[in-house]
Protein backbone atom coordinates (compact mmCIF):
# COMPACT_ATOMS: atom_id res chain seq x y z
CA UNK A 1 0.00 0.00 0.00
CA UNK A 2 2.76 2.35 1.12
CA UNK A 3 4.46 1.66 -2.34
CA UNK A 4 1.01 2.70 -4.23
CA UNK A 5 1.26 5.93 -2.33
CA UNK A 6 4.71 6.45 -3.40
CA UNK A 7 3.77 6.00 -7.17
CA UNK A 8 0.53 8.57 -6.95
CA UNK A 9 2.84 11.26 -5.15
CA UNK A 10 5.52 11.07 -7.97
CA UNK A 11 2.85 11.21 -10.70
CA UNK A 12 1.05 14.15 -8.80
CA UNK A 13 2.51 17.08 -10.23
CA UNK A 14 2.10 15.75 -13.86
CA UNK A 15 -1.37 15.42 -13.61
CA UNK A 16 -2.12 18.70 -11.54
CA UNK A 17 0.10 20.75 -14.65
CA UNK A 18 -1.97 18.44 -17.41
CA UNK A 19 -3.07 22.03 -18.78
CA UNK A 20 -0.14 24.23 -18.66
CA UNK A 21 0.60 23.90 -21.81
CA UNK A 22 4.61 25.84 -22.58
CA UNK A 23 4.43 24.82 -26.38
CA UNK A 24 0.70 25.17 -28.98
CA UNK A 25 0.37 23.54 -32.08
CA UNK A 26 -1.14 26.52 -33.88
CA UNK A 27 -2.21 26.24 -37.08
CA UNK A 28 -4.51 27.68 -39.99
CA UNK A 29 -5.16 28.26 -43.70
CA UNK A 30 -4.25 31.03 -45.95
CA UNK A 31 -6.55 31.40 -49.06
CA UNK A 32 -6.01 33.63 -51.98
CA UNK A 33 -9.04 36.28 -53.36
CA UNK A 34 -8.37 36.15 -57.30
CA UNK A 35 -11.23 38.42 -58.96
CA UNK A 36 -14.06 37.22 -56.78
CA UNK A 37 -12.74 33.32 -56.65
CA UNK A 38 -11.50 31.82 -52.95
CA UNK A 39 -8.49 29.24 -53.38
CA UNK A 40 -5.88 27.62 -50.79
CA UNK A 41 -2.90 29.69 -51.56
CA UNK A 42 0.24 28.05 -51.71
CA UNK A 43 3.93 28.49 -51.09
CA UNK A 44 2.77 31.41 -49.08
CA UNK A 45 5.45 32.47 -46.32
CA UNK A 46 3.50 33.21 -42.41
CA UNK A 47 5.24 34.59 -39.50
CA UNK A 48 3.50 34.72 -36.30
CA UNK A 49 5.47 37.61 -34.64
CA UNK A 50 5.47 38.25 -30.86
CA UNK A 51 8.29 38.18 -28.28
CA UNK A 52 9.54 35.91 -31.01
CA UNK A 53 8.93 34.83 -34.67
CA UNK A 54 7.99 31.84 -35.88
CA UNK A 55 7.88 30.95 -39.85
CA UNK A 56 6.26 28.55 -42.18
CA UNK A 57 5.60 28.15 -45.73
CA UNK A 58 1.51 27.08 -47.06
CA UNK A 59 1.21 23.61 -48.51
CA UNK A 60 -0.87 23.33 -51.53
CA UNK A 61 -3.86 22.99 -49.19
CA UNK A 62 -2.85 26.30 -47.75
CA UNK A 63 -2.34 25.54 -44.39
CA UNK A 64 0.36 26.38 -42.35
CA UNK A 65 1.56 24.61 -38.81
CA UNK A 66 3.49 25.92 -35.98
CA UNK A 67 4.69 25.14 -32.55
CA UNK A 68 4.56 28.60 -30.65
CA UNK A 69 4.42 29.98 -27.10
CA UNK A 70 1.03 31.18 -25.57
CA UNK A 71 0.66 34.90 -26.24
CA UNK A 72 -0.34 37.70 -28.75
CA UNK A 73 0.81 37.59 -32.18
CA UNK A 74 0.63 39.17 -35.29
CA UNK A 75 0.29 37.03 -38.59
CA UNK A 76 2.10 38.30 -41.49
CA UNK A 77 1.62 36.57 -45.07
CA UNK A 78 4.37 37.42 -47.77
CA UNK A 79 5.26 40.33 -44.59
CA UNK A 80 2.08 42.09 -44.91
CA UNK A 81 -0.01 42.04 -41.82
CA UNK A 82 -3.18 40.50 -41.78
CA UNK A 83 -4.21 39.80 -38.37
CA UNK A 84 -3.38 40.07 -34.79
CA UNK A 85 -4.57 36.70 -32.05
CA UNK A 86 -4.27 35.62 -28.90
CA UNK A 87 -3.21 31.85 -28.51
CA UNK A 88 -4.11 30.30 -25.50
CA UNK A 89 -2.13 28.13 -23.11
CA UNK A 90 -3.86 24.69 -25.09
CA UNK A 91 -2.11 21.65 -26.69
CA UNK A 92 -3.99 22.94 -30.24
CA UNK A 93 -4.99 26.01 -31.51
CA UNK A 94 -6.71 26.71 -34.72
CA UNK A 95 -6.23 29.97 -36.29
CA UNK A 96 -9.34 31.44 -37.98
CA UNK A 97 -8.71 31.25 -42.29
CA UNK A 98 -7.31 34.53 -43.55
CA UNK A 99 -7.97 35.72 -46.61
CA UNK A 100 -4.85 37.07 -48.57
CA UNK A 101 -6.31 39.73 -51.64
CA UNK A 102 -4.13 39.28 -54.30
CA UNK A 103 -4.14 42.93 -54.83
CA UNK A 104 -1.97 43.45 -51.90
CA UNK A 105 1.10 41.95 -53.37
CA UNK A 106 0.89 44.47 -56.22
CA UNK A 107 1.64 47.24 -54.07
C-alpha cells in the first residue's frame, strides 16, 4: 500500500500541470481572393510575430503549422499584416482562415 502511495505522489505534479501547456500547435489556412474566386494559396510564407517569430511556408492545401508559445501575435503573409490573435495556453490552436487579396502583393 505504502508503495502505491509512493507512485501517486511522484505522478502528482504531472497530472495537476496536465493544462499548462509551454508549447501550442497553432495552425490555420491562408486562401487567396483572385477576382471574386476563394483558393488555398500556396507556397505562401506566415510569421506569427510576438516576443519571437515563428515561420512557415503554405502547402498546396494552404495551411500552415506551428509550434509557438502562448501569447499575442501578429500574422504576417508574404510580410504584410493580416491579423493580430491571442493563442491560448492549449495543446492545439486553430487559427481562424485569412484571406490574402491578391491585390496586396501588387503594391
Amino acid at each position: 500500500m505504502k508503495n502505491i502511495f509512493k507512485v501517486l505522489l511522484l505522478f502528482l505534479p504531472l497530472i495537476a500541470n496536465a493544462g499548462d501547456y509551454s508549447i501550442t500547435g497553432a495552425s490555420g489556412r491562408i486562401d487567396m481572393n483572385l477576382r471574386g474566386v476563394i483558393a488555398p494559396m500556396n507556397m505562401a510564407k506566415v510569421s506569427m510575430c510576438g516576443d519571437k517569430c515563428f515561420h512557415d511556408m503554405t502547402g498546396y492545401d494552404g495551411m500552415y503549422h506551428m509550434k509557438v508559445q502562448p501569447g499575442e501575435y501578429k500574422i504576417y503573409v508574404n510580410d504584410i499584416l493580416m491579423s493580430q490573435i491571442l493563442v491560448p495556453s492549449e495543446k492545439y490552436f486553430d487559427v481562424a482562415p485569412l484571406i490574402y487579396n491578391s491585390d496586396l502583393g501588387d503594391m
